[in-house]
N, C-alpha and C. Protein backbone atom coordinates (compact mmCIF):
# COMPACT_ATOMS: atom_id res chain seq x y z
N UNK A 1 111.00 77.13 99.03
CA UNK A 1 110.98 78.05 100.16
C UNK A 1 111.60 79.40 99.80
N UNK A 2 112.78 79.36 98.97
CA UNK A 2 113.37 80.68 98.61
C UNK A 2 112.27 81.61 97.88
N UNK A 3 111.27 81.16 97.59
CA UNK A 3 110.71 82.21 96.48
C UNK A 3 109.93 82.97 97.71
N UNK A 4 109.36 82.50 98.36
CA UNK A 4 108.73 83.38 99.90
C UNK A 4 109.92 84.34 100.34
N UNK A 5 111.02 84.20 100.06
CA UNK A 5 111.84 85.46 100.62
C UNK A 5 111.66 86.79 100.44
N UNK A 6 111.16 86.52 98.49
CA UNK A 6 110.55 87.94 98.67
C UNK A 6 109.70 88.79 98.90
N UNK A 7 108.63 87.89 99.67
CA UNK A 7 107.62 88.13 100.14
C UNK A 7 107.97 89.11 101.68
N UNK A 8 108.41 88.28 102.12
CA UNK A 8 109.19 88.32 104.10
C UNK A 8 109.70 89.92 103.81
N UNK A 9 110.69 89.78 102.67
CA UNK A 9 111.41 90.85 102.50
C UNK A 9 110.48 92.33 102.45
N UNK A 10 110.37 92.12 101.46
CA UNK A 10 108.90 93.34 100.99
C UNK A 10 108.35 93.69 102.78
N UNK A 11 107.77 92.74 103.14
CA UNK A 11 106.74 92.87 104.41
C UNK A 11 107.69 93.91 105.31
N UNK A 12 109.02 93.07 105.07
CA UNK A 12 109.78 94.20 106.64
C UNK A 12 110.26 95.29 105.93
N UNK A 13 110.87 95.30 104.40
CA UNK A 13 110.84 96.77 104.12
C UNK A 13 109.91 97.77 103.98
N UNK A 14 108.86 97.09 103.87
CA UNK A 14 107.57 98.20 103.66
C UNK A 14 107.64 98.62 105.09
N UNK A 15 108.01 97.82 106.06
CA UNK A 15 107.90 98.35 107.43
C UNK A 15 108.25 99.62 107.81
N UNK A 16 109.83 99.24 107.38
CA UNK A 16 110.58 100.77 107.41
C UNK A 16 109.70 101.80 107.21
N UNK A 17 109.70 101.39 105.53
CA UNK A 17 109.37 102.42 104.58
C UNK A 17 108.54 103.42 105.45
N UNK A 18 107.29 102.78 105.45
CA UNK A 18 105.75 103.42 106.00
C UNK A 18 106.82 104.46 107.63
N UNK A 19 107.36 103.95 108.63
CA UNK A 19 107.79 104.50 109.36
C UNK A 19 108.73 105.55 109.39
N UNK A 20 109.38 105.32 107.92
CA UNK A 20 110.30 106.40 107.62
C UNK A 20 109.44 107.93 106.70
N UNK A 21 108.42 107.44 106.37
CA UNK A 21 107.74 108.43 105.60
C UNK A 21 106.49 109.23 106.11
N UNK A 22 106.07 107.81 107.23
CA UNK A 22 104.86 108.86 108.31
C UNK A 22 104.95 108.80 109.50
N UNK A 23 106.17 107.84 110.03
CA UNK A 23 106.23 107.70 111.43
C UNK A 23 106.52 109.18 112.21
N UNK A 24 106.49 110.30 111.40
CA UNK A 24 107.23 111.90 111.94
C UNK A 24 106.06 112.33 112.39
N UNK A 25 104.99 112.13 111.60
CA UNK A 25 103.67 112.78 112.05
C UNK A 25 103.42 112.73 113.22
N UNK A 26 103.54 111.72 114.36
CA UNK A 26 102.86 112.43 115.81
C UNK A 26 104.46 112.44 116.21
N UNK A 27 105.27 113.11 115.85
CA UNK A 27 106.07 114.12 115.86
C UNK A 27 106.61 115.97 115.86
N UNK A 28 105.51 116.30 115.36
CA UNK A 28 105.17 117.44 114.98
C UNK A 28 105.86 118.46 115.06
N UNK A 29 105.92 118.30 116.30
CA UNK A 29 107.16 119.55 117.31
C UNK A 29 108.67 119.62 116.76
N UNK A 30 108.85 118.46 116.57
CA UNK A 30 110.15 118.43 116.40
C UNK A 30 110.61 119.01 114.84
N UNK A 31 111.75 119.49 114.99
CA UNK A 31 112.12 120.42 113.88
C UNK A 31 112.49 119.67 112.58
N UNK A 32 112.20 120.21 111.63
CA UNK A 32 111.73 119.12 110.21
C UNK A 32 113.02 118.85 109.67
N UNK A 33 114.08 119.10 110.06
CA UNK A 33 115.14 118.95 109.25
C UNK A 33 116.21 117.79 110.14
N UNK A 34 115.47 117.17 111.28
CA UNK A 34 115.65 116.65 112.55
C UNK A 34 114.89 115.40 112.15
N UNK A 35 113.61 115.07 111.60
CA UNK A 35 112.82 114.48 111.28
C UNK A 35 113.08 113.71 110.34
N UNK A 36 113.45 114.46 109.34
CA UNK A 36 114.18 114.63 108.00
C UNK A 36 115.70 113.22 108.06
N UNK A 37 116.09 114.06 108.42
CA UNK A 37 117.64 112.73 109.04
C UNK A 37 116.56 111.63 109.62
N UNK A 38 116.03 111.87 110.27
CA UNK A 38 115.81 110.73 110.72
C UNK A 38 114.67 109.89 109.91
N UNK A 39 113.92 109.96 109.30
CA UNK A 39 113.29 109.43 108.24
C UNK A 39 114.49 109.12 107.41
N UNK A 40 115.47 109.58 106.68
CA UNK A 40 116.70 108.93 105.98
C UNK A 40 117.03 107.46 106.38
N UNK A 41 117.49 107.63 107.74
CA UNK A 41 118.30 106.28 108.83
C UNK A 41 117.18 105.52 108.41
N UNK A 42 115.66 105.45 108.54
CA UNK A 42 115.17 104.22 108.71
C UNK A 42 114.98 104.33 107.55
N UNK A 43 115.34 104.59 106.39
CA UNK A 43 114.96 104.24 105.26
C UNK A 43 116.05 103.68 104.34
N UNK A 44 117.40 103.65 104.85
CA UNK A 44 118.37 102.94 105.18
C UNK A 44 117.99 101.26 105.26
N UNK A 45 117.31 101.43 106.33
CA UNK A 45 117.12 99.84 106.81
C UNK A 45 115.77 99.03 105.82
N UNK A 46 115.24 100.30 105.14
CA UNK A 46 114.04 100.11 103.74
C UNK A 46 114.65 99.30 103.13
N UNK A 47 115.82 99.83 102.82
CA UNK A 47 116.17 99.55 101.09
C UNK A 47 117.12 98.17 100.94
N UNK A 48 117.67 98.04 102.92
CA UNK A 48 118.64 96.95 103.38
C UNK A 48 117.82 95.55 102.85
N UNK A 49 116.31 95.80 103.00
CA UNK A 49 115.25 94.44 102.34
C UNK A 49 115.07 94.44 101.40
N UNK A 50 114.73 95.63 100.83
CA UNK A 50 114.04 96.53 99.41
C UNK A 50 114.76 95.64 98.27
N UNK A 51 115.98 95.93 98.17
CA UNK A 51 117.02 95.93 97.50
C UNK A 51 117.47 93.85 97.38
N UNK A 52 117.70 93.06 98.33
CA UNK A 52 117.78 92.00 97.96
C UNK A 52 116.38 90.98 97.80
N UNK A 53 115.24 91.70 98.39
CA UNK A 53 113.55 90.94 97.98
C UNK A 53 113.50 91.19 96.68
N UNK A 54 114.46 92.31 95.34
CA UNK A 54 113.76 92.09 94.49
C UNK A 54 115.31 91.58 93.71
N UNK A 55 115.92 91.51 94.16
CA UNK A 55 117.01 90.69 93.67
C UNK A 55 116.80 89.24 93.83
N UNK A 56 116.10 88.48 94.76
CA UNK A 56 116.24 87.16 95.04
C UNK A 56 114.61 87.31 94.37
N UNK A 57 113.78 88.21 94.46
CA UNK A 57 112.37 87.86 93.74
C UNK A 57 112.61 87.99 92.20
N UNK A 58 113.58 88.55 91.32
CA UNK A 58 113.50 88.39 89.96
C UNK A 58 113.75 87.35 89.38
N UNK A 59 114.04 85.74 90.47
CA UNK A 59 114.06 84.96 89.97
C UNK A 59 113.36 83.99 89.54
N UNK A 60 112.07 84.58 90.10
CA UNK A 60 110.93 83.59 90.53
C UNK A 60 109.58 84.49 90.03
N UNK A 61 109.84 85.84 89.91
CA UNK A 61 108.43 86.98 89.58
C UNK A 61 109.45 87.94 88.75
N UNK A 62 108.53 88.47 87.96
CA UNK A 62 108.72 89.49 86.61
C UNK A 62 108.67 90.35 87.84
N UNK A 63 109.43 92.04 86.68
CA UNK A 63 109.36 93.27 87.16
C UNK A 63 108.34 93.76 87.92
N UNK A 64 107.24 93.73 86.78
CA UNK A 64 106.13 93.91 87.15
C UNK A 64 105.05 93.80 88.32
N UNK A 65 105.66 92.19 87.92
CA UNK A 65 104.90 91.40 89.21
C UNK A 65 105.76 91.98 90.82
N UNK A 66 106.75 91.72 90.63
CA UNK A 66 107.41 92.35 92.20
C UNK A 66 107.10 93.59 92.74
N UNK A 67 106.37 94.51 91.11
CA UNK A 67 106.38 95.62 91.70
C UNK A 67 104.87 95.94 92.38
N UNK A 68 104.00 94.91 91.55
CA UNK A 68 102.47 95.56 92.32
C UNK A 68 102.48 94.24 93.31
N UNK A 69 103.25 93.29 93.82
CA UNK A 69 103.39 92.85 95.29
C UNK A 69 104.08 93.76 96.31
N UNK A 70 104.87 94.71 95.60
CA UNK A 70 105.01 95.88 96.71
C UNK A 70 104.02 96.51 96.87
N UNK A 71 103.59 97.03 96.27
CA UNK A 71 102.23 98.11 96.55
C UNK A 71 101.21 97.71 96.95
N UNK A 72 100.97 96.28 96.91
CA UNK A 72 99.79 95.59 97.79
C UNK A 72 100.41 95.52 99.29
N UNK A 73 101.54 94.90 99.60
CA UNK A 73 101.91 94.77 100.87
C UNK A 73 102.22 96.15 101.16
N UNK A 74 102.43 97.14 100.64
CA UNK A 74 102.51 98.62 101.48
C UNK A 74 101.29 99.12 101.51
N UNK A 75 100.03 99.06 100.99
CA UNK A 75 98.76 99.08 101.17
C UNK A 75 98.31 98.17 102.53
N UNK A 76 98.35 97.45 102.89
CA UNK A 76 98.07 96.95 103.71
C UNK A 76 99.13 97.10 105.27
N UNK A 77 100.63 97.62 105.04
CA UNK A 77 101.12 97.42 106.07
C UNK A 77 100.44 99.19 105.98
N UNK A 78 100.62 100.10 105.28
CA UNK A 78 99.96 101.37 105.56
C UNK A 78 98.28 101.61 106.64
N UNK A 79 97.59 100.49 106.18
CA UNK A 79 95.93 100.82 106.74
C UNK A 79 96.54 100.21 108.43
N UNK A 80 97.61 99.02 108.59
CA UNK A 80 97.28 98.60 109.70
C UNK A 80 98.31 99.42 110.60
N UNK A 81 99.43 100.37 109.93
CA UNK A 81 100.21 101.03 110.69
C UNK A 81 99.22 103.03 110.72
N UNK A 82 98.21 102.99 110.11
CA UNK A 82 97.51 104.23 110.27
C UNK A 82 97.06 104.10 111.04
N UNK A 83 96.12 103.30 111.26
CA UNK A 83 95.41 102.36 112.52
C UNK A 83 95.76 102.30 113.91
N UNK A 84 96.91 101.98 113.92
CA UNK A 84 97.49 101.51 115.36
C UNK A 84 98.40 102.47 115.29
N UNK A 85 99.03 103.19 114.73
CA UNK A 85 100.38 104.24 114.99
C UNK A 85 99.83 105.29 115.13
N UNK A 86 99.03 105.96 113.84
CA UNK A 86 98.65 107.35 114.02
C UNK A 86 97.46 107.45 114.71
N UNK A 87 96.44 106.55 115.22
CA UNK A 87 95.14 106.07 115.67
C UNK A 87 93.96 107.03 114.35
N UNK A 88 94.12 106.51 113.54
CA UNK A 88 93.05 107.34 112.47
C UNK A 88 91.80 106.26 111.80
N UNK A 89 91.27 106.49 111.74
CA UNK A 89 90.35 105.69 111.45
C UNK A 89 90.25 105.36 109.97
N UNK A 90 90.01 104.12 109.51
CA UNK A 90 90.22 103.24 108.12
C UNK A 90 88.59 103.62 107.88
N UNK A 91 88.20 104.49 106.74
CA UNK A 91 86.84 104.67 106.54
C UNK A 91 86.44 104.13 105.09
N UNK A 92 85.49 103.85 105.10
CA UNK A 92 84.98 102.75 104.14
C UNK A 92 85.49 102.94 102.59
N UNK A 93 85.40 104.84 101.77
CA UNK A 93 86.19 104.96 101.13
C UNK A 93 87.05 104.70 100.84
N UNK A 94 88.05 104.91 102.13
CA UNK A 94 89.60 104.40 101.69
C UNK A 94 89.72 103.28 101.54
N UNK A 95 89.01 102.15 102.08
CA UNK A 95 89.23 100.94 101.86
C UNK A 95 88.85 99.98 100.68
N UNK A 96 87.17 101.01 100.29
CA UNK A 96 87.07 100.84 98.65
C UNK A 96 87.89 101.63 97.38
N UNK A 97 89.23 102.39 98.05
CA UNK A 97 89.78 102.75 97.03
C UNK A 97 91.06 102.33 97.43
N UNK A 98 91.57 101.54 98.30
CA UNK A 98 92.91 100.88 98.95
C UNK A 98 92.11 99.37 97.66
N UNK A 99 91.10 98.53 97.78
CA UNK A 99 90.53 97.48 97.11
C UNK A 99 90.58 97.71 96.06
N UNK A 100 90.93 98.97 95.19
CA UNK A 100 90.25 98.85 93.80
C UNK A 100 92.09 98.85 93.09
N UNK A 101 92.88 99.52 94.29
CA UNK A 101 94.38 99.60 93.85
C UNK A 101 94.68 97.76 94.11
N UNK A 102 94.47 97.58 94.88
CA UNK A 102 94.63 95.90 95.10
C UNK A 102 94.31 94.90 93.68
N UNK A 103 93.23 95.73 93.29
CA UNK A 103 92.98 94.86 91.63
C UNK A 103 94.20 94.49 90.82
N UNK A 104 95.03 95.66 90.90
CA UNK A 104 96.09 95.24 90.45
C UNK A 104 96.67 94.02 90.52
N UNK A 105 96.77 93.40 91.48
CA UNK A 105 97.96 92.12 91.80
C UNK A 105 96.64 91.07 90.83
N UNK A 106 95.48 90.84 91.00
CA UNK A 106 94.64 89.84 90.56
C UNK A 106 95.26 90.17 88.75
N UNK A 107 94.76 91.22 88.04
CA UNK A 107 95.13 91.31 86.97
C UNK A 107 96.78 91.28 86.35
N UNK A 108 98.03 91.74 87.33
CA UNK A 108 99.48 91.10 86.82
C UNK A 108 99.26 89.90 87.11
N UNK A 109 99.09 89.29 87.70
CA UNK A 109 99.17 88.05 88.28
C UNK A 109 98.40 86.57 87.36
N UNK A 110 97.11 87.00 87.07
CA UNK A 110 96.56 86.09 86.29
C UNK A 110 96.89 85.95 84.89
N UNK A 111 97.43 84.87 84.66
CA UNK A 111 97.78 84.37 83.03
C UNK A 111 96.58 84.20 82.17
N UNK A 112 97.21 84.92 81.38
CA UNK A 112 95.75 85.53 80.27
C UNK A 112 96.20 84.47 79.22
N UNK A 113 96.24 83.26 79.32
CA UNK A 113 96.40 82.59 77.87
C UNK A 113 95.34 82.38 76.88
């Protein structure tokens, strides 16, 4: 069961993350250095997961590997928080070039013996 932690983990820091880095956008008005702090604070609460998912995941997954399971789960928490947060539409491009970054995890992942 422990090795799923760093899965859980990843999922809610990417949460932050994505909110601390685009949640400002239908923000606009507000003054960037205001925004700014406040993208910091929740990125705070990023690194509160960030930081022990790859501590409790280096025991169970390589560098490597932890690192393109981040970028798959921030790929995906990104299309479904563009989606529903910023209301933008997921167009077929992006999703054949969100899929082709996803290759990644198939190729770290598969043992080439």
């Amino acid at each position: 069961m422990r090795q799923f932690y760093p899965l859980i983990l990843l999922i809610i820091s990417n949460v932050f993350m994505t909110f601390a880095w685009y949640g400002h956008l239908n923000f606009k008005s507000a003054p960037l250095w205001l925004v700014v702090l406040a993208s910091w604070g929740i990125a705070f609460f990023e690194y509160c997961f960030q930081v022990p998912a790859n501590r409790i995941g280096h025991d169970y997954f390589t560098a490597p590997e932890l690192k393109v399971m981040q970028e798959a789960i921030t790929i995906i928490v990104f299309c479904i928080f563009s989606v529903l947060y910023l209301k933008e539409e997921l167009r077929w491009n992006y999703i054949v070039g969100f899929a082709l970054i996803l290759l990644a995890v198939f190729f770290v992942f598969k043992k080439w013996d």
